[in-house]
Protein backbone atom coordinates (compact mmCIF):
# COMPACT_ATOMS: atom_id res chain seq x y z
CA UNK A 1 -5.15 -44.53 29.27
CA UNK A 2 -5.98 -40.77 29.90
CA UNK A 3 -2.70 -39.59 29.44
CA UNK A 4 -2.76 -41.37 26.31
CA UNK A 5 -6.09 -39.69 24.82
CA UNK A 6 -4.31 -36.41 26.13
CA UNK A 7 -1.14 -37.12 24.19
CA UNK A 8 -3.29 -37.81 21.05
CA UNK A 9 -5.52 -34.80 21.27
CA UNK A 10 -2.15 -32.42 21.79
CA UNK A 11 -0.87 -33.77 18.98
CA UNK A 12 -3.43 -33.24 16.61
CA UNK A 13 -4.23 -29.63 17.89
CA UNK A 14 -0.44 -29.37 17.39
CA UNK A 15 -0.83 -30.48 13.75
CA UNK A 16 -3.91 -28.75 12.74
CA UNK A 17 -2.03 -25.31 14.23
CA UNK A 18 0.75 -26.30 11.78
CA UNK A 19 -1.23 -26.50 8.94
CA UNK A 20 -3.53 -23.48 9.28
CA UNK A 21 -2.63 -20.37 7.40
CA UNK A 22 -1.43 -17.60 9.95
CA UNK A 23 -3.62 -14.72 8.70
CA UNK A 24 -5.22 -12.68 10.88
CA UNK A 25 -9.06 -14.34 11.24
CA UNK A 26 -6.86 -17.79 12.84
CA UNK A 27 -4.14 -15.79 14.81
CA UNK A 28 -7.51 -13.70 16.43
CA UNK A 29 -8.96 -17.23 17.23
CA UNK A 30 -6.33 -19.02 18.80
CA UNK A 31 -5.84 -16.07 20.97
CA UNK A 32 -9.14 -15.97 22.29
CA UNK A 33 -9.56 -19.52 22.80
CA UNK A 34 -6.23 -19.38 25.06
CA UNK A 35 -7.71 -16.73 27.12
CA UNK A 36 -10.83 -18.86 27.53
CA UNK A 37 -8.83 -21.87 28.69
CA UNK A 38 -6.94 -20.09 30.77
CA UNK A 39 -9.55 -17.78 32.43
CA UNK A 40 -11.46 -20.63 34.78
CA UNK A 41 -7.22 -21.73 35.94
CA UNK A 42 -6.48 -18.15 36.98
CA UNK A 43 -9.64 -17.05 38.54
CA UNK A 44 -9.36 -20.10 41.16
CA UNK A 45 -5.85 -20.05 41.34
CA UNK A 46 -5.22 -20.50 45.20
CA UNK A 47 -3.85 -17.26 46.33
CA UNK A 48 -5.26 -14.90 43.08
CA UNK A 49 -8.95 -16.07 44.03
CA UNK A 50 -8.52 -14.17 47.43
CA UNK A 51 -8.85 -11.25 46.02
CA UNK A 52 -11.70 -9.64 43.06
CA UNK A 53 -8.84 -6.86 42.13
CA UNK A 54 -5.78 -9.74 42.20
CA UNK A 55 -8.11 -11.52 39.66
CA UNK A 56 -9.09 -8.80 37.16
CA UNK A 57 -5.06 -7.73 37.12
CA UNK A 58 -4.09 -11.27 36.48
CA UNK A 59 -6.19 -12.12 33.78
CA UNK A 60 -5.12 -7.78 32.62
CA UNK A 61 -1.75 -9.12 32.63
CA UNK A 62 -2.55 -12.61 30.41
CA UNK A 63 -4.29 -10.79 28.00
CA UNK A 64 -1.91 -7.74 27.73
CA UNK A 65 0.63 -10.75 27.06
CA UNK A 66 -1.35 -12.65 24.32
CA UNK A 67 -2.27 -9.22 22.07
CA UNK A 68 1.55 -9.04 22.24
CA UNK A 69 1.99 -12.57 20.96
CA UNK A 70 -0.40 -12.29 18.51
CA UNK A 71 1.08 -8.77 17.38
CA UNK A 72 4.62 -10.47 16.96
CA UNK A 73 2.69 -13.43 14.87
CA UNK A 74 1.34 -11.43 12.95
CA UNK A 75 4.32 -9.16 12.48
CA UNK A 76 6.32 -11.96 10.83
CA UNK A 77 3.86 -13.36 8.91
CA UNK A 78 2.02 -10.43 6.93
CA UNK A 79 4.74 -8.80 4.52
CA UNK A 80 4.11 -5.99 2.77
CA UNK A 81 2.59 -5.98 -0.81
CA UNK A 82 5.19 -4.46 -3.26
CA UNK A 83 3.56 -3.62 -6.79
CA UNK A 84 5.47 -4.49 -9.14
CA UNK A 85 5.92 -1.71 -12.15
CA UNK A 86 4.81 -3.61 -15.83
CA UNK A 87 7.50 -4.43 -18.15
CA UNK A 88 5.82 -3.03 -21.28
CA UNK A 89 5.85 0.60 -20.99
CA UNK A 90 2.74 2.87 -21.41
CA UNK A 91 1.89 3.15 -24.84
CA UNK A 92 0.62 6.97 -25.62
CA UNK A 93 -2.83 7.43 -28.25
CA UNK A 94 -1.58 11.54 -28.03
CA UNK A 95 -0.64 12.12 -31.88
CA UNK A 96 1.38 15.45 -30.11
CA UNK A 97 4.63 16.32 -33.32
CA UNK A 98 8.01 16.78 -32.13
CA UNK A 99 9.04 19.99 -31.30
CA UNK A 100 12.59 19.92 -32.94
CA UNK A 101 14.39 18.44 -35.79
CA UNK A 102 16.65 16.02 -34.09
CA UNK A 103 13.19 14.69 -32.53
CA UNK A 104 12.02 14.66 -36.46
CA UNK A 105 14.61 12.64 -37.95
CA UNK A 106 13.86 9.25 -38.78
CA UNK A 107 16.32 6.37 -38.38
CA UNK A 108 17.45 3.92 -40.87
CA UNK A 109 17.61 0.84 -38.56
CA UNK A 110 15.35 -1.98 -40.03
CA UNK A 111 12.92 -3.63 -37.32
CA UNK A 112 14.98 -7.15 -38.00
CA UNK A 113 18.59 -5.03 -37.25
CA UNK A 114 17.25 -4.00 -33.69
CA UNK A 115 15.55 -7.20 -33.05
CA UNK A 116 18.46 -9.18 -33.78
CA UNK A 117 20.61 -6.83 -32.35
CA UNK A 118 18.75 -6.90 -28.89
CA UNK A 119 18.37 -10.46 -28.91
CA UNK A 120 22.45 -11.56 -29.99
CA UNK A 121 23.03 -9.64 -26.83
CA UNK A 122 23.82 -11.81 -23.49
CA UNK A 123 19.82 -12.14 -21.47
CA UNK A 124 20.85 -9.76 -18.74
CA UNK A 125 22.37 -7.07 -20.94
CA UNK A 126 19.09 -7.45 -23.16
CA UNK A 127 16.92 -4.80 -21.90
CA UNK A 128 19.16 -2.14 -21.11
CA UNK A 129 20.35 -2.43 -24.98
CA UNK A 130 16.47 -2.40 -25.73
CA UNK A 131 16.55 1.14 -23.71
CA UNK A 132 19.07 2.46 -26.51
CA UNK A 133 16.07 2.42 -29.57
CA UNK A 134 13.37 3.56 -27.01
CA UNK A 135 11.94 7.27 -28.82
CA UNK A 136 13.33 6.77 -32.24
CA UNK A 137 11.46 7.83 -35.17
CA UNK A 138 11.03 5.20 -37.68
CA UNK A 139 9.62 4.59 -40.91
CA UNK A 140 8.73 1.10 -42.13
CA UNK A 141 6.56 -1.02 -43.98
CA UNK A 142 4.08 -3.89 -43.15
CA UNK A 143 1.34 -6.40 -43.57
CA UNK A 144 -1.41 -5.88 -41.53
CA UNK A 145 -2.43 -9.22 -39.72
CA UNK A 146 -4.37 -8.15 -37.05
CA UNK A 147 -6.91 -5.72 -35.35
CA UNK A 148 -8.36 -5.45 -31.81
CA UNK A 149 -10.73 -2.96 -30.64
CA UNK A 150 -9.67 -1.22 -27.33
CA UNK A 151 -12.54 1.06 -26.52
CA UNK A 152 -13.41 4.92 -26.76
CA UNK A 153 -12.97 4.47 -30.72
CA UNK A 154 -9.32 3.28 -30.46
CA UNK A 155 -7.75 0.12 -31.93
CA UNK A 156 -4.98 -2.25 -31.72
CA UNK A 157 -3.02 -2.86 -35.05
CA UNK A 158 -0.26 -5.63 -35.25
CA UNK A 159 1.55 -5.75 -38.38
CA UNK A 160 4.26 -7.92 -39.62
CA UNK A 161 7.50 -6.09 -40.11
CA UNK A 162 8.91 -6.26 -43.66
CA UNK A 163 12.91 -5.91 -44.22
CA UNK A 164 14.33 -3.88 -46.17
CA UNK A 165 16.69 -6.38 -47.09
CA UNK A 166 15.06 -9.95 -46.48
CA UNK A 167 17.88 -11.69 -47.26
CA UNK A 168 19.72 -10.21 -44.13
CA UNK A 169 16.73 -10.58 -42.50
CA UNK A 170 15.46 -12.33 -39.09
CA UNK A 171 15.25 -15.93 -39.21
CA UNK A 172 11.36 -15.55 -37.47
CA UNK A 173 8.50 -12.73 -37.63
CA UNK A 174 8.95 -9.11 -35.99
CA UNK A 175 5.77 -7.67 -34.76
CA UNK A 176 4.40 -3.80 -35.09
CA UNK A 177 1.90 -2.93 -32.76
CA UNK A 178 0.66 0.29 -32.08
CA UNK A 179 -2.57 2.17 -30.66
CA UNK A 180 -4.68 4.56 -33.34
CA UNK A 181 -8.25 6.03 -33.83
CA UNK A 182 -10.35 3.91 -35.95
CA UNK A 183 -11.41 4.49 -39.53
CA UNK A 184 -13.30 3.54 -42.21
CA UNK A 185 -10.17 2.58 -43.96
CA UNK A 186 -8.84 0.20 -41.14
CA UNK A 187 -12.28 -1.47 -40.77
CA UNK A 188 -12.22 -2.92 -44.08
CA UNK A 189 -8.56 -3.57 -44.33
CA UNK A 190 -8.11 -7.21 -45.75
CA UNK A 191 -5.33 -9.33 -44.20
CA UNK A 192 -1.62 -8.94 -46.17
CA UNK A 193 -2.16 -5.60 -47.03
CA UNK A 194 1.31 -3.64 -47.20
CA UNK A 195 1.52 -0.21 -45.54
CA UNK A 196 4.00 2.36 -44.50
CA UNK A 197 3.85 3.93 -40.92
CA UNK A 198 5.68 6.78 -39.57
CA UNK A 199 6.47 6.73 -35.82
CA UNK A 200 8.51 6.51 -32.18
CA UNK A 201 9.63 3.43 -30.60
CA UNK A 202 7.81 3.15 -27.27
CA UNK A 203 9.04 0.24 -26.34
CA UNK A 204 9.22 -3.94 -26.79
CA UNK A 205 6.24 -6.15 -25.82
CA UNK A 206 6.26 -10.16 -25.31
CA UNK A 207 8.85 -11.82 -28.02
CA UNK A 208 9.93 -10.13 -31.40
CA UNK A 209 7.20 -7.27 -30.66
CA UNK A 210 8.00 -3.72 -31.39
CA UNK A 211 5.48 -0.78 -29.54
CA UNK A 212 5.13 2.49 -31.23
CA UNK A 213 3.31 5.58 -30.58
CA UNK A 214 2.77 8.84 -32.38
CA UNK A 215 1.95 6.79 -35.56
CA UNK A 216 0.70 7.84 -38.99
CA UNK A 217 0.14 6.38 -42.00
């Protein structure tokens, strides 16, 4: 019957060590409570308790080999944390003016033409075409739809692209957003309202979303 009790008990220590997470607080613990079960065994071990220096090197040796364990535990189970870099790209509130006329010229591509463009292409290919608009200068037109304050007197403006030929146009909505200073103007700005911005493509955001920077209007 006690072999039976000690079958049960090994197998639920064996299943709760399963199940617990092998951080560093648990790998610590079970260390230390093998060391404690083990001390009592080696310090009356028949020939090691004839000697006080045979029983400090023995239990030296045990623990010199469990801080090794748990250094190889915790060596395969604690990878390292790799940051990931954001997909959006950093959008710049710096109204600095190019320094040359190439910089200066402003495309012709509607919004809809490099939307559609970027999104006929096959998924993988998708944003290394996006890469090929990245710090154009574009002029176009939109309704503003919606405003978000960011802090330190700057705003958030999203504005719904309008084609220059609608017909041709995308089938859904292309999004402007872009970072400015606030004004008077912009705080009172109803909903729909049609304006023309001047700026560089920073980059694309979520689905259908255009970023620019260097805007003015």
């Amino acid at each position: 019957m006690s072999n039976l009790y000690l079958f049960l008990f090994s197998l639920a220590v064996a299943v709760i060590m399963f199940l617990l997470p092998k951080n560093l607080p648990v790998v610590i613990g079970c260390l230390i409570a093998i060391f404690c079960l083990l001390f009592l065994p080696i310090w009356n071990f028949y020939w090691i308790k004839q000697s006080l220096w045979l029983r400090f090197s023995a239990l030296l040796f045990i623990g010199s080999l469990l801080c090794l364990l748990g250094y190889y535990s915790l060596l395969g189970s604690v990878a390292p944390v790799k940051i990931a870099k954001p997909l959006t790209p950093e959008i710049s509130t710096t109204q600095t003016k190019p320094t040359t006329q190439k910089e200066m010229k402003i495309s012709s591509l509607d919004p809809y033409e490099i939307i559609n463009k970027i999104n006929s292409s096959p998924p993988y290919q998708q944003a290394e075409v996006s890469k090929n608009y990245v710090g154009l200068w574009v002029e176009w037109k939109g309704k503003f739809n919606h405003i978000e304050d960011m802090g330190n007197d700057l705003i958030k403006i999203s504005l719904q692209a309008i084609s220059k030929e609608p017909q041709k146009g995308y089938q859904r909505s292309i999004w402007i957003d872009f970072i400015t200073q606030i004004s008077p103007e912009l705080k009172t700005m109803n909903k729909g309202k049609e304006i023309t911005i001047k700026g560089r493509i920073a980059g694309f955001d979520l689905v259908d979303t255009i970023i620019l920077d260097n805007v003015s209007f």
